[in-house]
PDB file of N, CA and C in Angstrom:
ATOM      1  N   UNK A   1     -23.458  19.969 -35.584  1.00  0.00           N
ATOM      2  CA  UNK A   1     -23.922  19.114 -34.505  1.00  0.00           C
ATOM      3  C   UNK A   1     -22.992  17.914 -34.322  1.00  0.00           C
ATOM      4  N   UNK A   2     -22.570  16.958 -35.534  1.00  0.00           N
ATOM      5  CA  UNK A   2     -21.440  16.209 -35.315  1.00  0.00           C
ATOM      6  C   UNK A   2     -20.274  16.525 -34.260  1.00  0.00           C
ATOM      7  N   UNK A   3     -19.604  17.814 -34.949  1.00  0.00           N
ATOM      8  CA  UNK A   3     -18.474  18.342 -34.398  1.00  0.00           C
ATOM      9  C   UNK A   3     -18.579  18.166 -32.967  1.00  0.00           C
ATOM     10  N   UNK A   4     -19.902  18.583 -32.505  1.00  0.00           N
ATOM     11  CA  UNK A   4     -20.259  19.533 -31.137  1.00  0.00           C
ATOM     12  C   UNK A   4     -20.548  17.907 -30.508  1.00  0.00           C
ATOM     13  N   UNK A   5     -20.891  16.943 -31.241  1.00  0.00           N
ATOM     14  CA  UNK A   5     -20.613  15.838 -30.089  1.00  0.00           C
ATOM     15  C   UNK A   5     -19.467  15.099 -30.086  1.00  0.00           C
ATOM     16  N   UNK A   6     -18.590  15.200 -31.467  1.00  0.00           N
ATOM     17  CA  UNK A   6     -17.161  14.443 -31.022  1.00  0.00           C
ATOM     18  C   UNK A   6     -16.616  15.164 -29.802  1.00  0.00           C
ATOM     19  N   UNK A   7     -16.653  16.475 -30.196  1.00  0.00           N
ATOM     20  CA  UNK A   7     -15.820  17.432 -29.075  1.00  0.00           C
ATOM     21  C   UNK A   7     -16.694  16.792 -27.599  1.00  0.00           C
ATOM     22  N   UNK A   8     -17.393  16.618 -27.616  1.00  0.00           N
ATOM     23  CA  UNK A   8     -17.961  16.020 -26.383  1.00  0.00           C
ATOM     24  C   UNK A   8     -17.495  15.054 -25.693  1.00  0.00           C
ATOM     25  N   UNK A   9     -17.764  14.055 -26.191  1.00  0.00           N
ATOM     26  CA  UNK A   9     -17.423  12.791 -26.113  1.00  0.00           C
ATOM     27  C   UNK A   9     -15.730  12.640 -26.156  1.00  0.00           C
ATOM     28  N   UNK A  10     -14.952  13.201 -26.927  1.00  0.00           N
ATOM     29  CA  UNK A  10     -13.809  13.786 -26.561  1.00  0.00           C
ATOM     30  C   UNK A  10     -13.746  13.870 -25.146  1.00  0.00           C
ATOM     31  N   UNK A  11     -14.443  15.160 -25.046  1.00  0.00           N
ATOM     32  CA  UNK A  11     -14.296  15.434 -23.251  1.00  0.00           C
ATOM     33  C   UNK A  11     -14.618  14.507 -21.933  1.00  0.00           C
ATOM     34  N   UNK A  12     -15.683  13.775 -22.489  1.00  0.00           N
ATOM     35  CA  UNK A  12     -16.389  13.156 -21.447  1.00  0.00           C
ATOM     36  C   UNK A  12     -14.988  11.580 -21.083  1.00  0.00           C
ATOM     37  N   UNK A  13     -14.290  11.081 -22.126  1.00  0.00           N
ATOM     38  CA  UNK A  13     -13.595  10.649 -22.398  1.00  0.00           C
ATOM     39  C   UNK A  13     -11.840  10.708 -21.860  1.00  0.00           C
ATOM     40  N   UNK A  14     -11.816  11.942 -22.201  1.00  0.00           N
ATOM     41  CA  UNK A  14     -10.525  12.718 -21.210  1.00  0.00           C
ATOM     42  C   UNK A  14     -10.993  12.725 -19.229  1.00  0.00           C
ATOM     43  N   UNK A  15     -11.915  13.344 -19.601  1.00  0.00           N
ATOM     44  CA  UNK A  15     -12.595  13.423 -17.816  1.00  0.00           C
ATOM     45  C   UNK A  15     -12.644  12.022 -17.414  1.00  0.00           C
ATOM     46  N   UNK A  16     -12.802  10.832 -18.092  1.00  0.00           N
ATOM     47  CA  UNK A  16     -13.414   9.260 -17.003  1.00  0.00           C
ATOM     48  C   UNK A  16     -11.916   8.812 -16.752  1.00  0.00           C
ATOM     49  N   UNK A  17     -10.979   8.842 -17.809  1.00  0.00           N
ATOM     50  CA  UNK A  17      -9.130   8.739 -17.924  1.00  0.00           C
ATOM     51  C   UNK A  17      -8.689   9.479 -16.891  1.00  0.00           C
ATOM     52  N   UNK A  18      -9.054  10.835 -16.696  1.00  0.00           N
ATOM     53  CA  UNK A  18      -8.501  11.424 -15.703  1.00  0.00           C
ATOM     54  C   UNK A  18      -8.929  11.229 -14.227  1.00  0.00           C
ATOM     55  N   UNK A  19     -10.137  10.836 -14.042  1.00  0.00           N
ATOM     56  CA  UNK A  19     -10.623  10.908 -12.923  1.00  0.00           C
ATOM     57  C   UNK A  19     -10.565   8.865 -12.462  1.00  0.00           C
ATOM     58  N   UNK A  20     -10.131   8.242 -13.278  1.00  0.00           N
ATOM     59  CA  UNK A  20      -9.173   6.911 -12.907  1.00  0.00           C
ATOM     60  C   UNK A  20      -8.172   7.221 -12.672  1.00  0.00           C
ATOM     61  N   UNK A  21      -7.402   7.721 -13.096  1.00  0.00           N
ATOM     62  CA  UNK A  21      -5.590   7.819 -12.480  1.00  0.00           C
ATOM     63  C   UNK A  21      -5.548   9.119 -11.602  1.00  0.00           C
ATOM     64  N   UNK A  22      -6.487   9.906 -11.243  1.00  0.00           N
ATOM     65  CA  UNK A  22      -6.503  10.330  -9.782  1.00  0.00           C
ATOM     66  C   UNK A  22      -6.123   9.304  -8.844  1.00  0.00           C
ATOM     67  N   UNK A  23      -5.050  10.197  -7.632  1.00  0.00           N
ATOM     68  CA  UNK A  23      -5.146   9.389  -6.461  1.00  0.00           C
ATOM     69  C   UNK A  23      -6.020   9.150  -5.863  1.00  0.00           C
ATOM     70  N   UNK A  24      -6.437   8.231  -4.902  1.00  0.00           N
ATOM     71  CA  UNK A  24      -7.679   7.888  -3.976  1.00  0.00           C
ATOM     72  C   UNK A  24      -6.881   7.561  -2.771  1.00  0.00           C
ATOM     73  N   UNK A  25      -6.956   8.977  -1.952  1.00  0.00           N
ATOM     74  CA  UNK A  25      -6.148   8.965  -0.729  1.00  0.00           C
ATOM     75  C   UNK A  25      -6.760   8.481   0.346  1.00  0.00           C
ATOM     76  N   UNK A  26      -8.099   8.221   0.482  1.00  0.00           N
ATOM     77  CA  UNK A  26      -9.071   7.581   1.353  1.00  0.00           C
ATOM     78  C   UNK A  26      -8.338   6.479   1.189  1.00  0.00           C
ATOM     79  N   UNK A  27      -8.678   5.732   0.475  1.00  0.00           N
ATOM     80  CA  UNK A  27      -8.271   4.199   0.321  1.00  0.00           C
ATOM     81  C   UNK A  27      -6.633   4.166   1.043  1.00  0.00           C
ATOM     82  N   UNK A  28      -5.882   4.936   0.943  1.00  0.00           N
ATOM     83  CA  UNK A  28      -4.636   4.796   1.396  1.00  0.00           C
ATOM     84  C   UNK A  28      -4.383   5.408   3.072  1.00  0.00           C
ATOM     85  N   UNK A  29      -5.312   5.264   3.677  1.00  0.00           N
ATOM     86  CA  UNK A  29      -5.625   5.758   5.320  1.00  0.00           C
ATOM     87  C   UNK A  29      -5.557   4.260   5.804  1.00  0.00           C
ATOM     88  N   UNK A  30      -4.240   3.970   7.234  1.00  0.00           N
ATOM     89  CA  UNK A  30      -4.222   3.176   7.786  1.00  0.00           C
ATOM     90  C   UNK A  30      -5.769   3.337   9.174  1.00  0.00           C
ATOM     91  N   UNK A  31      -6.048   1.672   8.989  1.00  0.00           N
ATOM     92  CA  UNK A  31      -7.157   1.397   9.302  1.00  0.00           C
ATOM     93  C   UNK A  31      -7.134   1.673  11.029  1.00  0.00           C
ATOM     94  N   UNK A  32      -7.645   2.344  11.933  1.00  0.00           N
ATOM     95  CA  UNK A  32      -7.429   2.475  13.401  1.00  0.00           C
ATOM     96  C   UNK A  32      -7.507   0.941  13.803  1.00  0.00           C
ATOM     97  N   UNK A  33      -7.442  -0.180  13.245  1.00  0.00           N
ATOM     98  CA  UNK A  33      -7.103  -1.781  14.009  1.00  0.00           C
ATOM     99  C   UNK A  33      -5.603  -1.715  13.801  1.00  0.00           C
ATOM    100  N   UNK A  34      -4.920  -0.867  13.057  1.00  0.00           N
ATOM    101  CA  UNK A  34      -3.428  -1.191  13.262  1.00  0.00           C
ATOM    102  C   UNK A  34      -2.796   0.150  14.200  1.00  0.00           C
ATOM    103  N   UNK A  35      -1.785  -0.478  14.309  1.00  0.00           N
ATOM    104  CA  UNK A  35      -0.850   0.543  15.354  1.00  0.00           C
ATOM    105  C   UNK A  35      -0.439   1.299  14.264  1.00  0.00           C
ATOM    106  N   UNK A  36      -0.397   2.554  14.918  1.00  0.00           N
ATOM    107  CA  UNK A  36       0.249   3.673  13.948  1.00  0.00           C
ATOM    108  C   UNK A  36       1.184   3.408  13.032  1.00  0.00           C
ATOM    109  N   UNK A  37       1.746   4.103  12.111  1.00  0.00           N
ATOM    110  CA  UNK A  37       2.978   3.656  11.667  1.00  0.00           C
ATOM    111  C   UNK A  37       3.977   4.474  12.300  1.00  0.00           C
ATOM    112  N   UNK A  38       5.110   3.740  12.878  1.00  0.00           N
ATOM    113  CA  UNK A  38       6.400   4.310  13.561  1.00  0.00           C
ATOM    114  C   UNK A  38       7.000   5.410  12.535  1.00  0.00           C
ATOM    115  N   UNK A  39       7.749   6.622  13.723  1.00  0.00           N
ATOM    116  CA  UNK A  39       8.362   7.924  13.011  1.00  0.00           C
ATOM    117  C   UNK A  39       9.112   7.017  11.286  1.00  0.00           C
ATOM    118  N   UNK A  40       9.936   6.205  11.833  1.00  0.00           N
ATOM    119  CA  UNK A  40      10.768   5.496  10.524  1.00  0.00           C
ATOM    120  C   UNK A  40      10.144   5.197   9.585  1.00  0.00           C
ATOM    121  N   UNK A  41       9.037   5.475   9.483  1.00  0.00           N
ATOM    122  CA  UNK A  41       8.242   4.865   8.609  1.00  0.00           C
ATOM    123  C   UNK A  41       7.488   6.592   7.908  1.00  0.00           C
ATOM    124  N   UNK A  42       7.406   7.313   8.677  1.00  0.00           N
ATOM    125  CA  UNK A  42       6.311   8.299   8.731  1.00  0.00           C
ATOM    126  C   UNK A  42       7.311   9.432   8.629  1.00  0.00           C
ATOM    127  N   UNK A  43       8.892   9.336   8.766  1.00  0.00           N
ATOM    128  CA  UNK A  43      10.037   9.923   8.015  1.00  0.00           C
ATOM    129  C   UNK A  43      10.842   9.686   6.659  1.00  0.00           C
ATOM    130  N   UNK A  44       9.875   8.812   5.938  1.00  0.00           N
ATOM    131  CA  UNK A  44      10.126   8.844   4.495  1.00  0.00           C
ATOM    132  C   UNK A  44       9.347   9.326   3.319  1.00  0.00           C
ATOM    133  N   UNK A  45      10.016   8.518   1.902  1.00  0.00           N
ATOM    134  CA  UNK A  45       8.552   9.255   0.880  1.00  0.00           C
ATOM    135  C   UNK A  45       7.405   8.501   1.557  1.00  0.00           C
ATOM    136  N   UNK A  46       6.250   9.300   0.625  1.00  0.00           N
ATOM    137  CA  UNK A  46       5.005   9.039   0.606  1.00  0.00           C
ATOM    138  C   UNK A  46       4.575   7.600   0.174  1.00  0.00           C
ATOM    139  N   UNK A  47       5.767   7.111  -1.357  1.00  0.00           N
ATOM    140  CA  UNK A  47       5.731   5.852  -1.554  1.00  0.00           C
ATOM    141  C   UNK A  47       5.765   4.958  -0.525  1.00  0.00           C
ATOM    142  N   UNK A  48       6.773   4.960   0.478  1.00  0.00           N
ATOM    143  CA  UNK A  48       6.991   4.032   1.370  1.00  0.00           C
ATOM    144  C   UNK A  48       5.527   3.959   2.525  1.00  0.00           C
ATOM    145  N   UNK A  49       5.391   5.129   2.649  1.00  0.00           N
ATOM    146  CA  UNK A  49       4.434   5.032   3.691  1.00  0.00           C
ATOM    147  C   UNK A  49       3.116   4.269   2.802  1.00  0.00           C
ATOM    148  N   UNK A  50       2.714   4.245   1.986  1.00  0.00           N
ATOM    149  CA  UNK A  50       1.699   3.774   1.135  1.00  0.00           C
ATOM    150  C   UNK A  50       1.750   2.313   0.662  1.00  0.00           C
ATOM    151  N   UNK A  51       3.228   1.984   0.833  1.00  0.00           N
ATOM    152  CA  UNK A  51       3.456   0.702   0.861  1.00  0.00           C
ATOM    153  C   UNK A  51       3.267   0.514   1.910  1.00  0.00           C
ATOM    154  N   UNK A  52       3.178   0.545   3.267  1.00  0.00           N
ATOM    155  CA  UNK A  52       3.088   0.216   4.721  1.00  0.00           C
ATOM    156  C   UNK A  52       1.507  -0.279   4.710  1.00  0.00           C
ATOM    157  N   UNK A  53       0.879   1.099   4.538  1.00  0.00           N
ATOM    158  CA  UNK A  53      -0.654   0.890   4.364  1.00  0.00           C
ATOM    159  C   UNK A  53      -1.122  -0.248   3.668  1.00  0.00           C
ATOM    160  N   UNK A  54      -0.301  -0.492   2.513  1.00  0.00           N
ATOM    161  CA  UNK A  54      -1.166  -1.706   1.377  1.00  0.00           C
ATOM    162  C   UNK A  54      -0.709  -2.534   2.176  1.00  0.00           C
ATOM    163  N   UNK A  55       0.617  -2.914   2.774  1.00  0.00           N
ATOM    164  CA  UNK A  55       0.536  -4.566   3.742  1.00  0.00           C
ATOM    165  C   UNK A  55      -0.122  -4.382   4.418  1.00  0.00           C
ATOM    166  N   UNK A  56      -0.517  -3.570   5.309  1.00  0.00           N
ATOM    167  CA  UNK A  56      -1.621  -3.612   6.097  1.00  0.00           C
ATOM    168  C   UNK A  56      -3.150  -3.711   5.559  1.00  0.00           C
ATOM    169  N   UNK A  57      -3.495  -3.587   4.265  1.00  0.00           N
ATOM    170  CA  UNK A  57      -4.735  -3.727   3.877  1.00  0.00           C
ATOM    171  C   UNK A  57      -4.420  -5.101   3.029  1.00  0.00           C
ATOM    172  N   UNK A  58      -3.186  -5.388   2.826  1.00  0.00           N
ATOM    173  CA  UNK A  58      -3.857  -6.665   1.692  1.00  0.00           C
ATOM    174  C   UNK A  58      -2.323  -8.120   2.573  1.00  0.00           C
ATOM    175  N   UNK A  59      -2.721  -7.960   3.840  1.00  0.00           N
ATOM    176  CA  UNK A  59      -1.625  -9.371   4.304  1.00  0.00           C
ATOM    177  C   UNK A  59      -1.237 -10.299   3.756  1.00  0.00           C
ATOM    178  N   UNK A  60      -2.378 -10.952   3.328  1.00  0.00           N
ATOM    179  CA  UNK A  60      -2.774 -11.968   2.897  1.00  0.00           C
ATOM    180  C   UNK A  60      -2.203 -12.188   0.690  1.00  0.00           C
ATOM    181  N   UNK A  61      -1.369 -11.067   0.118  1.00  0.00           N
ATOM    182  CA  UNK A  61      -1.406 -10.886  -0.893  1.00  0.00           C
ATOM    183  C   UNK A  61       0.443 -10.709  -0.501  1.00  0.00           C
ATOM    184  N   UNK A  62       0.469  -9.806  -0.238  1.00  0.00           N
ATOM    185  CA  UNK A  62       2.557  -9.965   0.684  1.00  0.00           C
ATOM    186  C   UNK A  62       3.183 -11.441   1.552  1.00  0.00           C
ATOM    187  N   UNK A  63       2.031 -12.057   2.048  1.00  0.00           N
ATOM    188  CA  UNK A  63       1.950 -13.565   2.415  1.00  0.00           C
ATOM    189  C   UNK A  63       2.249 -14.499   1.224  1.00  0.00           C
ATOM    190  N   UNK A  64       1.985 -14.464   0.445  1.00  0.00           N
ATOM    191  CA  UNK A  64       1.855 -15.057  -0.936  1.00  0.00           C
ATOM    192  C   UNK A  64       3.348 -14.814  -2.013  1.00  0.00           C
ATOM    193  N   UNK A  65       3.798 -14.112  -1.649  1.00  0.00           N
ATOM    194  CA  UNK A  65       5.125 -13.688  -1.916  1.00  0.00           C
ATOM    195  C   UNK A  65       6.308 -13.944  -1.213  1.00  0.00           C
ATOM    196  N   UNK A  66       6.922 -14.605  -2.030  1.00  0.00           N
ATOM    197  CA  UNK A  66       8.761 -15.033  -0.897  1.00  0.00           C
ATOM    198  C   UNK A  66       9.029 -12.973  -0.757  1.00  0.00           C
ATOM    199  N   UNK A  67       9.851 -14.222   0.144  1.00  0.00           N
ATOM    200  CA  UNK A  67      10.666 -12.537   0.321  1.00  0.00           C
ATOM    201  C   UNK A  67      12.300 -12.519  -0.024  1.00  0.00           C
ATOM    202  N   UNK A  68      12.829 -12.208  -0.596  1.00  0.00           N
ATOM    203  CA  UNK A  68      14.358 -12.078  -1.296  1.00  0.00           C
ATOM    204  C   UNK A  68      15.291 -10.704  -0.331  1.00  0.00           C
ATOM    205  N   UNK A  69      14.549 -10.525   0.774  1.00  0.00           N
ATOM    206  CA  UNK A  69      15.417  -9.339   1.107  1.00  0.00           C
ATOM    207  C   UNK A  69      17.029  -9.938   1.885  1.00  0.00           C
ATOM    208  N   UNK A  70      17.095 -11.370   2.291  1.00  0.00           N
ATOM    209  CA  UNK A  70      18.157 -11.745   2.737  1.00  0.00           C
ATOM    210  C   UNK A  70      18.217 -12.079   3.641  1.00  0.00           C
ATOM    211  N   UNK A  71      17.136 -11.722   4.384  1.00  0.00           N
ATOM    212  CA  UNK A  71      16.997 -11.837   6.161  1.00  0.00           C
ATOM    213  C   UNK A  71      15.757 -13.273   6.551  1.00  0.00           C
ATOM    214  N   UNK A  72      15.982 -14.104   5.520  1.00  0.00           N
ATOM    215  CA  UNK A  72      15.402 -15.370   5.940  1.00  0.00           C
ATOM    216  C   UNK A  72      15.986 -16.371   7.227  1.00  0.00           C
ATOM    217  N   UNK A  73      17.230 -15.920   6.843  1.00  0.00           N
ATOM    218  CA  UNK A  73      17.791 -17.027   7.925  1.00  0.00           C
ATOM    219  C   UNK A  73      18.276 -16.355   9.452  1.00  0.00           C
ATOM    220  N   UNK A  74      18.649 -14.859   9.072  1.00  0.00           N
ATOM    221  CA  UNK A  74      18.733 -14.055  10.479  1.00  0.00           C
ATOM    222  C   UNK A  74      17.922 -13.541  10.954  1.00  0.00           C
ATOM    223  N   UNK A  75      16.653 -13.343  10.278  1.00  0.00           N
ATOM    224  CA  UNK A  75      15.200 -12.687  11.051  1.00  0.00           C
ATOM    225  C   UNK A  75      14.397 -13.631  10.844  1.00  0.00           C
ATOM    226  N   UNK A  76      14.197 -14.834  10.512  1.00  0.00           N
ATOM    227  CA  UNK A  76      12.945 -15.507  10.201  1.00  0.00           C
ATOM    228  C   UNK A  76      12.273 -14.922   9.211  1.00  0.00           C
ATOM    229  N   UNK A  77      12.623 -14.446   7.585  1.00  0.00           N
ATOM    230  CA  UNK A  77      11.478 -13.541   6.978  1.00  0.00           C
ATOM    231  C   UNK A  77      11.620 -15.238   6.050  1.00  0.00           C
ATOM    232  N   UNK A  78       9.932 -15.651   6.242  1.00  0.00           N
ATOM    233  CA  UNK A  78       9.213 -16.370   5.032  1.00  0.00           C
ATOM    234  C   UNK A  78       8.900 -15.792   3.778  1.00  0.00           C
ATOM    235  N   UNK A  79       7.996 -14.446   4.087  1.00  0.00           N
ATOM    236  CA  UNK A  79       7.753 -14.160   3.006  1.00  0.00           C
ATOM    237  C   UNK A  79       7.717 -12.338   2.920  1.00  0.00           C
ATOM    238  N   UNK A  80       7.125 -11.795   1.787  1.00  0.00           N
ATOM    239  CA  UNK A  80       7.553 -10.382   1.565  1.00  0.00           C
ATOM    240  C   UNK A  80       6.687  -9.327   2.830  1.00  0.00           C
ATOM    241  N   UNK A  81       5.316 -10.384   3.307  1.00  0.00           N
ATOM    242  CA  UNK A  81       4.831  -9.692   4.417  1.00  0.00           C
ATOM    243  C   UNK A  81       5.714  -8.870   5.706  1.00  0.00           C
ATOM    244  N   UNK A  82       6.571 -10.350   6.100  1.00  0.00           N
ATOM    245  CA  UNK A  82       7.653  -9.816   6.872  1.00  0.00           C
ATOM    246  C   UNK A  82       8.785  -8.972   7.062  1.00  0.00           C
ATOM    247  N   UNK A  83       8.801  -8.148   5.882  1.00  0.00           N
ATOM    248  CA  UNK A  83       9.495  -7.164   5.812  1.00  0.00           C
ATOM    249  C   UNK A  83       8.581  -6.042   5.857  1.00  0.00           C
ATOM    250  N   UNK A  84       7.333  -6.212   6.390  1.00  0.00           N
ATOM    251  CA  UNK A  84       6.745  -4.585   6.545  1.00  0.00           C
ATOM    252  C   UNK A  84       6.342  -4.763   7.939  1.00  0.00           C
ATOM    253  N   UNK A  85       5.818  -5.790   7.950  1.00  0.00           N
ATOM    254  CA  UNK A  85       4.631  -6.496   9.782  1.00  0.00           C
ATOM    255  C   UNK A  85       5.708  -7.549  10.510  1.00  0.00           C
ATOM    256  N   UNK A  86       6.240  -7.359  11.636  1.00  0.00           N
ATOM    257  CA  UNK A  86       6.876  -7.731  12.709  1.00  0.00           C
ATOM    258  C   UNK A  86       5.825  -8.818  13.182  1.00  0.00           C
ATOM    259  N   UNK A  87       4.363  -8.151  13.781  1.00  0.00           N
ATOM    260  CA  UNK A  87       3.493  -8.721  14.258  1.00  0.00           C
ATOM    261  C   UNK A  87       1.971  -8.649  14.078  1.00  0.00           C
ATOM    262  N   UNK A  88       1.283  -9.726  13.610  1.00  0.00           N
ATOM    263  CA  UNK A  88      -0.054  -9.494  13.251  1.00  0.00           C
ATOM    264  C   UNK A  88      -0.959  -9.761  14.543  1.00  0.00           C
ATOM    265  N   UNK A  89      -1.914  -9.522  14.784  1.00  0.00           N
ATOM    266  CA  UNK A  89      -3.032  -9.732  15.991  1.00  0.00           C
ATOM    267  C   UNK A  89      -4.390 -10.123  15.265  1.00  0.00           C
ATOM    268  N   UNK A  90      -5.746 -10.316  16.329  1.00  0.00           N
ATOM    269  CA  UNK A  90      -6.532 -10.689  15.775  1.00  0.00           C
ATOM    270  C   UNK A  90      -7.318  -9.815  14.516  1.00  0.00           C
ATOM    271  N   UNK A  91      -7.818 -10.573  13.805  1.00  0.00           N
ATOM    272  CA  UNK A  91      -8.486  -9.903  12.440  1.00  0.00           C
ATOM    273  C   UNK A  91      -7.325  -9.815  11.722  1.00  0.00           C
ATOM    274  N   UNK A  92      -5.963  -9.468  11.112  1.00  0.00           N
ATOM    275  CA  UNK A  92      -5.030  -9.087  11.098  1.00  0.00           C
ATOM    276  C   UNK A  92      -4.607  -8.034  11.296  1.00  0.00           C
ATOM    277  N   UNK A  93      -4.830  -7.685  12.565  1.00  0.00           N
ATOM    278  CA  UNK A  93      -4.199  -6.422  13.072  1.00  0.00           C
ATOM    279  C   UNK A  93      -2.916  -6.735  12.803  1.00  0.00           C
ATOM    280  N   UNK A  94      -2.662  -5.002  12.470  1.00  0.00           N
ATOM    281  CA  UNK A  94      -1.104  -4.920  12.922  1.00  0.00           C
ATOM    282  C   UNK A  94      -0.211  -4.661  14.029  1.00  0.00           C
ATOM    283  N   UNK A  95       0.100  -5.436  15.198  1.00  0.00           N
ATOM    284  CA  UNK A  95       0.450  -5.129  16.093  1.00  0.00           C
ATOM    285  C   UNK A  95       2.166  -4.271  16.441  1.00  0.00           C
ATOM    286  N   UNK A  96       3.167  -4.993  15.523  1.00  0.00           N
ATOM    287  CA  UNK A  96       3.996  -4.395  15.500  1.00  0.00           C
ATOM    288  C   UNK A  96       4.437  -4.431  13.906  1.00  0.00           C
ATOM    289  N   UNK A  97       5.309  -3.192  13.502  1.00  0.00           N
ATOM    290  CA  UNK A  97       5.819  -3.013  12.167  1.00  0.00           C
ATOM    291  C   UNK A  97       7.070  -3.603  12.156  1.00  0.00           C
ATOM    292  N   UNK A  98       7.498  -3.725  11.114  1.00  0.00           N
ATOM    293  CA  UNK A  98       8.714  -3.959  10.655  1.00  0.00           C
ATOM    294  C   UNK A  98       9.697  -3.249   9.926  1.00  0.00           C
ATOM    295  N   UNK A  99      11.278  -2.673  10.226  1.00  0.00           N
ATOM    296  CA  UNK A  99      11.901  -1.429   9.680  1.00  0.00           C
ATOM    297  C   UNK A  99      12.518  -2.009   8.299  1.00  0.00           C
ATOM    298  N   UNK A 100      12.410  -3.063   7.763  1.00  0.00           N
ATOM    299  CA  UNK A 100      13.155  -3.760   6.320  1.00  0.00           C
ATOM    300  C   UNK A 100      12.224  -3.096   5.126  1.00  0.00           C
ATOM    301  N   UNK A 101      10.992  -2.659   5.082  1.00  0.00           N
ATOM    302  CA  UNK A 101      10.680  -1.855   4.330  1.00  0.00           C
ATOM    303  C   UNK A 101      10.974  -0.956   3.628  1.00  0.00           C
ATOM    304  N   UNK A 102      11.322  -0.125   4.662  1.00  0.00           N
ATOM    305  CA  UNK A 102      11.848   1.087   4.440  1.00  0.00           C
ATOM    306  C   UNK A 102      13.485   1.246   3.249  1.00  0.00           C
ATOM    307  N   UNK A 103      14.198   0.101   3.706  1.00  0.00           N
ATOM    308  CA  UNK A 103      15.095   0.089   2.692  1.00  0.00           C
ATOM    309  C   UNK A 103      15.512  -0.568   1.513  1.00  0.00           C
TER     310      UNK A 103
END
């Protein structure tokens, strides 16, 4: 009976580990308040596109971050937001994207 519940608990253990580091692809669905994401965006990895999605779900967290890509003084980038979002709208929509992401 011991055995038969380590082996259990074993399992139950492996299964809660595994079923945390599952993806959760719901969560990674751009929200219909933003504009699609452009082909350039939607012609790379999956990483990139998933990074698109998280600035679009967390603005306010890429806002909070400089941005080091170089283009402070020739694009106006303040911070790391601006290398994914061109343009935000109300609520923070995303109105237009930004192609510095991508590379």
């Amino acid at each position: 009976m011991k055995r038969f519940s380590s082996v259990l608990l074993a399992g139950l253990l492996v299964a809660g580990i595994a079923s945390g580091c599952s993806s959760n692809k719901e969560a990674l669905k751009l929200d219909k308040k933003h504009q699609p994401l452009p082909d350039y965006v939607i012609n790379t990895s999956d990483k990139i596109q998933e990074t698109y999605i998280m600035a679009s779900k967390y603005p306010e967290v890429l806002a909070s971050v400089a941005c080091y890509c170089g283009c402070g003084v020739s694009d106006g980038h303040k911070s790391n937001l601006d290398c994914y979002v061109k343009k935000m709208g109300p609520g923070n929509s995303v109105e237009e994207w930004d192609p510095m992401g991508i590379s």
